[in-house]
C-alpha atoms as a PDB file:
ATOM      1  CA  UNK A   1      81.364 101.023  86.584  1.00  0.00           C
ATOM      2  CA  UNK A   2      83.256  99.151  88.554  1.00  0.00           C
ATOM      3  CA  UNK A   3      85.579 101.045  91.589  1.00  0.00           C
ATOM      4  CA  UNK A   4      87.292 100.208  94.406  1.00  0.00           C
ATOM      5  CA  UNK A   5      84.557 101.502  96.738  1.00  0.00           C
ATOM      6  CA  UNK A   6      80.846 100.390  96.971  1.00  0.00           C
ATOM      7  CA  UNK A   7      78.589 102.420  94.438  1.00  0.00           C
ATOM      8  CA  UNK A   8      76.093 103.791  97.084  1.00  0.00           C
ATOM      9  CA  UNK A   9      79.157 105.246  99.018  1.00  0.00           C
ATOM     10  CA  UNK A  10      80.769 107.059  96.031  1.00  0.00           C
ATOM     11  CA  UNK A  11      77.299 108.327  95.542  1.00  0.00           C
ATOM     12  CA  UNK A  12      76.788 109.341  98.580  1.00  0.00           C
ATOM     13  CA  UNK A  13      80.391 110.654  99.585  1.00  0.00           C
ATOM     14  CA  UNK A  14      80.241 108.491 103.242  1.00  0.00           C
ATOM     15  CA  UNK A  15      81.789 105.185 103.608  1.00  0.00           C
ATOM     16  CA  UNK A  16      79.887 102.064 104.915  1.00  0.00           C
ATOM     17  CA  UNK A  17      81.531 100.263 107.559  1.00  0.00           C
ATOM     18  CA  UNK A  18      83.310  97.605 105.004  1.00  0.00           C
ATOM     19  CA  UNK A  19      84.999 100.267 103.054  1.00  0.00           C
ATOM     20  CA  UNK A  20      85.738 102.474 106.152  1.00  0.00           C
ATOM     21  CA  UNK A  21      87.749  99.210 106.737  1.00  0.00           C
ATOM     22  CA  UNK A  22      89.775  98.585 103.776  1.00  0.00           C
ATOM     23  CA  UNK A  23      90.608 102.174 104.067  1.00  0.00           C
ATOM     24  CA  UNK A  24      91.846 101.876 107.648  1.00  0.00           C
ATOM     25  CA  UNK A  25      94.002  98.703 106.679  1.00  0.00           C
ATOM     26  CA  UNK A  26      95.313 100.600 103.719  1.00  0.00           C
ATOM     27  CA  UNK A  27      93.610  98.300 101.230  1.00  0.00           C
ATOM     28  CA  UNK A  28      92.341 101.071  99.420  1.00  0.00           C
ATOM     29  CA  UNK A  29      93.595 105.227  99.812  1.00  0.00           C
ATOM     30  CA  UNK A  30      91.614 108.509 100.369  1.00  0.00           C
ATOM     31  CA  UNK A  31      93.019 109.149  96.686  1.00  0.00           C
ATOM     32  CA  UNK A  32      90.792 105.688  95.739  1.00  0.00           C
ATOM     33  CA  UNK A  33      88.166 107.437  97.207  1.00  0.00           C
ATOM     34  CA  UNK A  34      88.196 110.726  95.855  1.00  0.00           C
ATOM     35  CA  UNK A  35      88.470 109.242  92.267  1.00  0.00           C
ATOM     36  CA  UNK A  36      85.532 106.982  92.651  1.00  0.00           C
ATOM     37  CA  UNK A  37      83.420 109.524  94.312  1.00  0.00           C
ATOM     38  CA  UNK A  38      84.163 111.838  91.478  1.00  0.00           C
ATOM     39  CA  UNK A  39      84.334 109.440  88.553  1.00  0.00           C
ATOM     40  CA  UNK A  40      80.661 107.856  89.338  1.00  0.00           C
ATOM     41  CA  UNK A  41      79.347 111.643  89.396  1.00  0.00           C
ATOM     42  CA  UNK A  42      81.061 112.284  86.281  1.00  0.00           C
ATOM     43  CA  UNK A  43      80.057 108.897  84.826  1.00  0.00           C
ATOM     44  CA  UNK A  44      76.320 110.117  85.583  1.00  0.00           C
ATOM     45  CA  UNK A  45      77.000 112.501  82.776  1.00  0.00           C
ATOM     46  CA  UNK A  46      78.853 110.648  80.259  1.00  0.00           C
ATOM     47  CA  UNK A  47      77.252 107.138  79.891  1.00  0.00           C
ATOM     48  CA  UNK A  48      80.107 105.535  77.876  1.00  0.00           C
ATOM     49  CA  UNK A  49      82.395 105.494  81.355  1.00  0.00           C
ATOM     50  CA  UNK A  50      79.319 103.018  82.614  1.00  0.00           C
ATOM     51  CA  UNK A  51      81.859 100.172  81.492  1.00  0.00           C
ATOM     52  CA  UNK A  52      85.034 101.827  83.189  1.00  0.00           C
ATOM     53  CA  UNK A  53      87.185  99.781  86.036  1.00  0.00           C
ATOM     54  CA  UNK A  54      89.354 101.566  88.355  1.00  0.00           C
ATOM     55  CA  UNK A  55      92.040  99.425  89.946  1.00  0.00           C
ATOM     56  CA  UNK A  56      93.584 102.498  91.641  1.00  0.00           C
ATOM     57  CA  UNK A  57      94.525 106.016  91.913  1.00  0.00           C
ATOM     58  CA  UNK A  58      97.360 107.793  93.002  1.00  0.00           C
ATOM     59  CA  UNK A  59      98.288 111.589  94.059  1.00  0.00           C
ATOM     60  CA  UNK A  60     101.827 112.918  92.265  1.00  0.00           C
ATOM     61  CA  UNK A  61     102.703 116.068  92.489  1.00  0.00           C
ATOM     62  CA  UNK A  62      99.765 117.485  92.022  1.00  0.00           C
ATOM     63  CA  UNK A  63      98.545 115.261  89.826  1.00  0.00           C
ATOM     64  CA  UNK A  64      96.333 112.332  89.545  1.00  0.00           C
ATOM     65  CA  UNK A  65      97.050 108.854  87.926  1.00  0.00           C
ATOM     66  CA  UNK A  66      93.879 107.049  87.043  1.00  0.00           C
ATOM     67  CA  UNK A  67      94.777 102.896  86.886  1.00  0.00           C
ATOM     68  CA  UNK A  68      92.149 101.404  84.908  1.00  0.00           C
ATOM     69  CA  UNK A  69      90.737  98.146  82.882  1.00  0.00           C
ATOM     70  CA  UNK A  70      92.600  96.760  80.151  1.00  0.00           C
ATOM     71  CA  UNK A  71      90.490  98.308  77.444  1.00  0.00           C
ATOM     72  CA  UNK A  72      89.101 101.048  79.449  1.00  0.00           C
ATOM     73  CA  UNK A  73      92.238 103.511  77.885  1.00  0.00           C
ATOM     74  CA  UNK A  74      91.265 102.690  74.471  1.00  0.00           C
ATOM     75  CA  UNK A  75      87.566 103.905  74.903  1.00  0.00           C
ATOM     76  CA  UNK A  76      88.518 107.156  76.664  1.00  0.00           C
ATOM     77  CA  UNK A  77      91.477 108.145  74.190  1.00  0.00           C
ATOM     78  CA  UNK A  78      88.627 107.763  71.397  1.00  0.00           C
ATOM     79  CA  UNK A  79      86.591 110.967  72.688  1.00  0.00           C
ATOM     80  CA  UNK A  80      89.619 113.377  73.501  1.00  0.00           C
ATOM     81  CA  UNK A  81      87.202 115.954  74.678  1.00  0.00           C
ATOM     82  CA  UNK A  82      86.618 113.418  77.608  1.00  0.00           C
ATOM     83  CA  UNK A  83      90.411 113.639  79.217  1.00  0.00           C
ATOM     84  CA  UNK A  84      89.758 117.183  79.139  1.00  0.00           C
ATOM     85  CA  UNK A  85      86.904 117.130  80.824  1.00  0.00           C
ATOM     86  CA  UNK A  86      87.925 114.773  83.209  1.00  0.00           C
ATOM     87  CA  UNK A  87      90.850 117.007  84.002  1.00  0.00           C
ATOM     88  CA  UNK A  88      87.964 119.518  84.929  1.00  0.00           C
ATOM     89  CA  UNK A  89      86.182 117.511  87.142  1.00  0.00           C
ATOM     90  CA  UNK A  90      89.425 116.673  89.161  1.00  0.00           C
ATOM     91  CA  UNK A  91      90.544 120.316  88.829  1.00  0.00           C
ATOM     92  CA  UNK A  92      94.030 118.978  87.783  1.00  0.00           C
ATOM     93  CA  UNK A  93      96.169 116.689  85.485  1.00  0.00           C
ATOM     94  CA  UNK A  94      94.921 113.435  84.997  1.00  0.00           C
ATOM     95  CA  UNK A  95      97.276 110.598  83.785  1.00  0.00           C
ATOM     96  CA  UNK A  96      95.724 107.134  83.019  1.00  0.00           C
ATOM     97  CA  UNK A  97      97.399 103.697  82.810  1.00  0.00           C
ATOM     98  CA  UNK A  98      96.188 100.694  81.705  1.00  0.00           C
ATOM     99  CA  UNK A  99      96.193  98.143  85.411  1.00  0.00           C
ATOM    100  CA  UNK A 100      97.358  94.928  84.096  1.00  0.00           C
ATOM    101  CA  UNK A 101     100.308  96.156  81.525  1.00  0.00           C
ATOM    102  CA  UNK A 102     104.238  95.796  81.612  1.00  0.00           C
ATOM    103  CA  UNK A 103     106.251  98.456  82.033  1.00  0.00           C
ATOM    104  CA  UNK A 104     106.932  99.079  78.218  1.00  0.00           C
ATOM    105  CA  UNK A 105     103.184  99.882  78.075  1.00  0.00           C
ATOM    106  CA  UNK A 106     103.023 102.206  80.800  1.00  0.00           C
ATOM    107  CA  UNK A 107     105.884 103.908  79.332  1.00  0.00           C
ATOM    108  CA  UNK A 108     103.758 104.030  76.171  1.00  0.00           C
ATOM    109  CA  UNK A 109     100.615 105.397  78.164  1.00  0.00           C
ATOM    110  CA  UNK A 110     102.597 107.754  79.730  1.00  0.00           C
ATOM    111  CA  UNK A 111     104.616 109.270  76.716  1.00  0.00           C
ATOM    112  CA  UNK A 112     101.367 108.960  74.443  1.00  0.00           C
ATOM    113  CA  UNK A 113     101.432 110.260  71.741  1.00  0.00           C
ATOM    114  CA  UNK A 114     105.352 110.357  71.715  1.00  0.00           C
ATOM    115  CA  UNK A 115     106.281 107.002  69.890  1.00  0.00           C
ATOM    116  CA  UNK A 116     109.115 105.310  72.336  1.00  0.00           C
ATOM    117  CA  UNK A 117     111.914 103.009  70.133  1.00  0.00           C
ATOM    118  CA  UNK A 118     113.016 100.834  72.717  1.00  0.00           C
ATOM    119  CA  UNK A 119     113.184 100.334  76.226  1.00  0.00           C
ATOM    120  CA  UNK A 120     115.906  98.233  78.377  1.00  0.00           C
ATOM    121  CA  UNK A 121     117.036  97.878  81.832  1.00  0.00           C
ATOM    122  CA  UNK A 122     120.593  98.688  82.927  1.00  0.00           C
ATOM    123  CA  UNK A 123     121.687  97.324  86.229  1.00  0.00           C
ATOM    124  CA  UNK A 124     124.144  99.666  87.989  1.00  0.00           C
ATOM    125  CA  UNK A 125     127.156  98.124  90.085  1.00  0.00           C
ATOM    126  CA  UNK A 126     124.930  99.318  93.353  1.00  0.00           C
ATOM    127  CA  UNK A 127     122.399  96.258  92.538  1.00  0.00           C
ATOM    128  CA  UNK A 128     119.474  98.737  91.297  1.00  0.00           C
ATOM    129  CA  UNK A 129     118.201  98.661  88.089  1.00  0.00           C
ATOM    130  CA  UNK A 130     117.259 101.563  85.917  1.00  0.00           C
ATOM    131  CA  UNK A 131     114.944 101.767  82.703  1.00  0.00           C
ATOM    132  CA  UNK A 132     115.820 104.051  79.716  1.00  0.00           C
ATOM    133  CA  UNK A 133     113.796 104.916  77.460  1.00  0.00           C
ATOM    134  CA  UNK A 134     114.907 106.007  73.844  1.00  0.00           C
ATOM    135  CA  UNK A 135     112.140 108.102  72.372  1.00  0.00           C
ATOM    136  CA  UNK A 136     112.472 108.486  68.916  1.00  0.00           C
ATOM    137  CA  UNK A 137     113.093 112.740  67.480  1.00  0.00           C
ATOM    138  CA  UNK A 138     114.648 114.930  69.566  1.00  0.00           C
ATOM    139  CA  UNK A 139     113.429 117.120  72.445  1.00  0.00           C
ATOM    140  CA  UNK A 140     111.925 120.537  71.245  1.00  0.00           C
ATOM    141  CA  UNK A 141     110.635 123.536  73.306  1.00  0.00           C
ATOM    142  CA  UNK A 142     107.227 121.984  72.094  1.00  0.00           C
ATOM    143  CA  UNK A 143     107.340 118.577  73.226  1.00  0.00           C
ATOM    144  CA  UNK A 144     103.937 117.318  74.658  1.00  0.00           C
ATOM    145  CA  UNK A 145     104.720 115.408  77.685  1.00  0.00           C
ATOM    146  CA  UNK A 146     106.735 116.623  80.900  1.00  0.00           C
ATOM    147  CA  UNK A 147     108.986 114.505  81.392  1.00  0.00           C
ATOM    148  CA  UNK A 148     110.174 115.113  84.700  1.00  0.00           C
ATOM    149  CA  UNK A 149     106.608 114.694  85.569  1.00  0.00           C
ATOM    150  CA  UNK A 150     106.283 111.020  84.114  1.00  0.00           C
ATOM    151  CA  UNK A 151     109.149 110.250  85.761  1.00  0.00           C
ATOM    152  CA  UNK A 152     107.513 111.004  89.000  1.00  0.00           C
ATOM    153  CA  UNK A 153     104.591 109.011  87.835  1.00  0.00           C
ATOM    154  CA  UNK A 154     106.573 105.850  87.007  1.00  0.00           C
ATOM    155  CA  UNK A 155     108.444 106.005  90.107  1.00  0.00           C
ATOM    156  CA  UNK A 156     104.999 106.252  92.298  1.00  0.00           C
ATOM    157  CA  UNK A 157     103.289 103.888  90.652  1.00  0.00           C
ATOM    158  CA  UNK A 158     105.528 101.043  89.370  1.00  0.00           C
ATOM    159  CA  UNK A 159     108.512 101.584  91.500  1.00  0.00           C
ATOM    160  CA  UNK A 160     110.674 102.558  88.370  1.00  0.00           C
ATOM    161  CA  UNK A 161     113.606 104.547  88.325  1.00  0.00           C
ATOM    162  CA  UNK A 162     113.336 105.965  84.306  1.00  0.00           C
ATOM    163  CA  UNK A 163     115.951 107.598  82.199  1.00  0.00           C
ATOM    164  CA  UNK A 164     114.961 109.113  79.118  1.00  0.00           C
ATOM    165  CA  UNK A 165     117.267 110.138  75.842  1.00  0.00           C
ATOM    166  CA  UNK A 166     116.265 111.053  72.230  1.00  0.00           C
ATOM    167  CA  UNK A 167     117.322 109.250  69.145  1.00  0.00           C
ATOM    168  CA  UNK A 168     118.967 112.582  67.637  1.00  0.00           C
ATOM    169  CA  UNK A 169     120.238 115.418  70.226  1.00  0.00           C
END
């Protein structure tokens, strides 16, 4: 497993003096830390995480985003009991992004298992730029995602401002 602190110290739970560092210098965040700490632990458990890379984590709202490898999404969303348990272990909702994706995918990631039609940017006469989102359907009392909450998510983590509209009102 591969994390943004040294092994022993998410073992552990006490920082050697090089990771005491990048924390200090902001290289990496206590939230870096607490998700290492508690994904080795929980990796002790579950050997197919062994493999997993975590880029970074972030705290929103309550929530924690998980950034991870490329193809590290792929092997978790296999075992769906193993989101759920990872929810457990962090003791709240856990969002995970692929690191090295554009912004269409993390939209995907996000929004999964909502299928998303298309996704543009529309710059505003301010000079900022937005991106909307047109999810295909229409939004029903049962709709899996929050969206408000992704929108949070996008904003922390990418720097996104989103807008999101169905196909069919």
């Amino acid at each position: 497993m591969r994390i943004p602190i040294c092994a022993f110290d998410a073992k552990t739970g006490i920082l050697c003096a090089k990771c005491e560092g990048k924390l200090r210098s902001g290289h990496i965040s206590k939230s870096d830390v607490d998700a290492s700490t508690r994904l080795v632990n929980f990796a002790n458990k579950h050997p197919q995480l062994d493999g997993v890379s975590l880029h970074r984590a972030y705290d929103v709202n309550g929530s924690t985003v998980l950034v991870l490898g490329s193809t590290d999404l792929i092997s978790i969303r296999r075992e769906p009991l193993l989101k759920t348990k990872l929810e457990e272990v962090f003791g709240k909702k856990v969002w995970l992004l692929e690191g090295d994706s554009s912004d269409r995918k993390i939209l995907e990631d996000l929004l999964f298992p909502v299928k998303i039609l298309t996704v543009n940017q529309v710059w505003l006469p301010d000079g900022s730029r937005l991106t909307k989102a047109i999810i295909s359907g229409r939004k029903t009392e049962r709709f899996p995602v929050d969206l408000d909450e992704v929108k949070s998510v996008v904003k922390r983590v990418k720097g996104i401002d989103l807008l999101v509209e169905f196909e069919r009102a």
